[in-house]
C-alpha atoms as a PDB file:
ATOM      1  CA  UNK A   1      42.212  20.645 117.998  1.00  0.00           C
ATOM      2  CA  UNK A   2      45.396  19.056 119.121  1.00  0.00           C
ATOM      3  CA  UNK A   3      44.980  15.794 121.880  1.00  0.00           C
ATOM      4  CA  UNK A   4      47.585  16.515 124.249  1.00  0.00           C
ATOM      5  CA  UNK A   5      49.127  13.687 126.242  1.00  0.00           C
ATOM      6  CA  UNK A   6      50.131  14.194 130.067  1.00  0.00           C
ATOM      7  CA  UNK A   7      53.725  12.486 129.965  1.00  0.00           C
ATOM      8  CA  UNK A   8      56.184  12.541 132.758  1.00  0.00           C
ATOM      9  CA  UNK A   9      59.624  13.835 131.663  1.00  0.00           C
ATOM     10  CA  UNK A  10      62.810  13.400 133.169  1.00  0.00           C
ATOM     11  CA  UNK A  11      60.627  13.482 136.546  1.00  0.00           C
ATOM     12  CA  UNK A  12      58.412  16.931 135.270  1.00  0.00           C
ATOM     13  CA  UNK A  13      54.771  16.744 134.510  1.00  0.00           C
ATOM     14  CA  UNK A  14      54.702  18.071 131.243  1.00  0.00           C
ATOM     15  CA  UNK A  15      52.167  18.053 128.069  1.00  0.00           C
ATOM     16  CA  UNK A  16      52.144  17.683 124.521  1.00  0.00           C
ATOM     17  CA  UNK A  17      50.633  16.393 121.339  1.00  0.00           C
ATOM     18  CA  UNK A  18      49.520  13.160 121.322  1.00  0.00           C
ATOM     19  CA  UNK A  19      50.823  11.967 117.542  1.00  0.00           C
ATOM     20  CA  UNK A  20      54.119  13.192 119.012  1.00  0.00           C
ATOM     21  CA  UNK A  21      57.623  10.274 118.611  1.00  0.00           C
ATOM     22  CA  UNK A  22      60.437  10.292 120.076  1.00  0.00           C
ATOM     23  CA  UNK A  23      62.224  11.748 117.595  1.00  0.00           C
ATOM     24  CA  UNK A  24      59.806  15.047 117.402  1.00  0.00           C
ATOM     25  CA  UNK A  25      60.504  15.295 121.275  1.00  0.00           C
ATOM     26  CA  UNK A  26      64.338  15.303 121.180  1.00  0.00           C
ATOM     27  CA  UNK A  27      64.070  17.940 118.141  1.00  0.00           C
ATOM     28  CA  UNK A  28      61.588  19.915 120.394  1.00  0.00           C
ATOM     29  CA  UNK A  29      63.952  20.218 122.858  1.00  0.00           C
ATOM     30  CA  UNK A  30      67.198  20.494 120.480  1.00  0.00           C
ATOM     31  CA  UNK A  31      68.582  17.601 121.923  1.00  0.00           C
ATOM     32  CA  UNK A  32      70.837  15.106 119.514  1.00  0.00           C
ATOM     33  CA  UNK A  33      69.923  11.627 118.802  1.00  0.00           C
ATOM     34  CA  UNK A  34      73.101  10.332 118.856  1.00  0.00           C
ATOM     35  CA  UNK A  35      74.435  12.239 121.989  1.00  0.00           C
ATOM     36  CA  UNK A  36      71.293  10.888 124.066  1.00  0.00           C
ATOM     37  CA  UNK A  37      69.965   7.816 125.080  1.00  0.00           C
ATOM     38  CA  UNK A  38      66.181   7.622 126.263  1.00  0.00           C
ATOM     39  CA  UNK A  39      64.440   5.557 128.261  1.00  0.00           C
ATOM     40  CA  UNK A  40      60.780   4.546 127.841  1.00  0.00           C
ATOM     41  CA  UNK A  41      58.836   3.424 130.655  1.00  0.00           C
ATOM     42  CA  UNK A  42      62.035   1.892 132.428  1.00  0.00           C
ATOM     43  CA  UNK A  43      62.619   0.263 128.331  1.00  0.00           C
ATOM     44  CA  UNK A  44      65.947   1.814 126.933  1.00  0.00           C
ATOM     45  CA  UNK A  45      64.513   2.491 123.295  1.00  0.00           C
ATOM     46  CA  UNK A  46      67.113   2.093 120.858  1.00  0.00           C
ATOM     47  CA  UNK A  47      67.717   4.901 118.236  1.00  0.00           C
ATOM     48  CA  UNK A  48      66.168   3.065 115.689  1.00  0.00           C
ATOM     49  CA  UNK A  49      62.519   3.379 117.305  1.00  0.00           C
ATOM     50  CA  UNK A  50      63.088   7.274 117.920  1.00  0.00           C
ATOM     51  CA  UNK A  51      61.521   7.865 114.453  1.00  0.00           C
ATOM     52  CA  UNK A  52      58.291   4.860 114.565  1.00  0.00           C
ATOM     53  CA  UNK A  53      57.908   5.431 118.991  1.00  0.00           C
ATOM     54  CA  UNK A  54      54.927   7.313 119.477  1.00  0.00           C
ATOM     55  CA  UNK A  55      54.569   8.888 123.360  1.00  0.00           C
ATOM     56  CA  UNK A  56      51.584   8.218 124.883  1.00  0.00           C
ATOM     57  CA  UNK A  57      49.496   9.884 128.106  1.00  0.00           C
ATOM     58  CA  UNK A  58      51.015   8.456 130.941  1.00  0.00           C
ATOM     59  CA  UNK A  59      54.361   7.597 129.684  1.00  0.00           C
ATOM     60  CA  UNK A  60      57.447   8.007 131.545  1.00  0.00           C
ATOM     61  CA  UNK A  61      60.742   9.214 129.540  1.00  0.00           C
ATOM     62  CA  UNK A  62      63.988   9.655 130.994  1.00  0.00           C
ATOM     63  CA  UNK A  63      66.599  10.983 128.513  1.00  0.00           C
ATOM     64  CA  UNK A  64      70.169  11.020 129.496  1.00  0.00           C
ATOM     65  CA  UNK A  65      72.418  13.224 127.096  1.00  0.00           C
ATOM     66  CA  UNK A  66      76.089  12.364 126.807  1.00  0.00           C
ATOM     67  CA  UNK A  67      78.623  14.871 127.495  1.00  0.00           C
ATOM     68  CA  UNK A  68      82.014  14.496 125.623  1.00  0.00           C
ATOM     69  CA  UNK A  69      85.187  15.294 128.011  1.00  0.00           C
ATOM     70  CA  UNK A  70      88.813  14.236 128.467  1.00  0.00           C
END
């Protein structure tokens, strides 16, 4: 039995496990830690706490992705 945790993401209810980091969320969605910057409960979190940053019920992320152009 997994404990899910009700976090709010980029402004969408969504769930999931509860031993879950940062890092394990931004490889869930395929997203690139280096190309992304994310934003803990109104904390930037810098990419050195993706791996040790657990998510917790009730969080709030916001994760901004950085899109190369010229």
């Amino acid at each position: 039995n997994l404990i899910m945790a009700k976090i709010q993401l980029n402004g969408k209810q969504i769930r999931v496990n509860q031993k879950i980091t940062i890092l394990d969320l931004l490889t869930k969605y395929k997203l690139d830690k280096l190309k992304v910057a994310v934003e803990l409960n109104r904390v930037i979190i810098p990419k050195t706490q993706y791996k040790k940053r657990l998510i917790k019920n009730n969080d709030k992320l916001e994760i901004v992705q950085f899109i190369g152009g010229g």
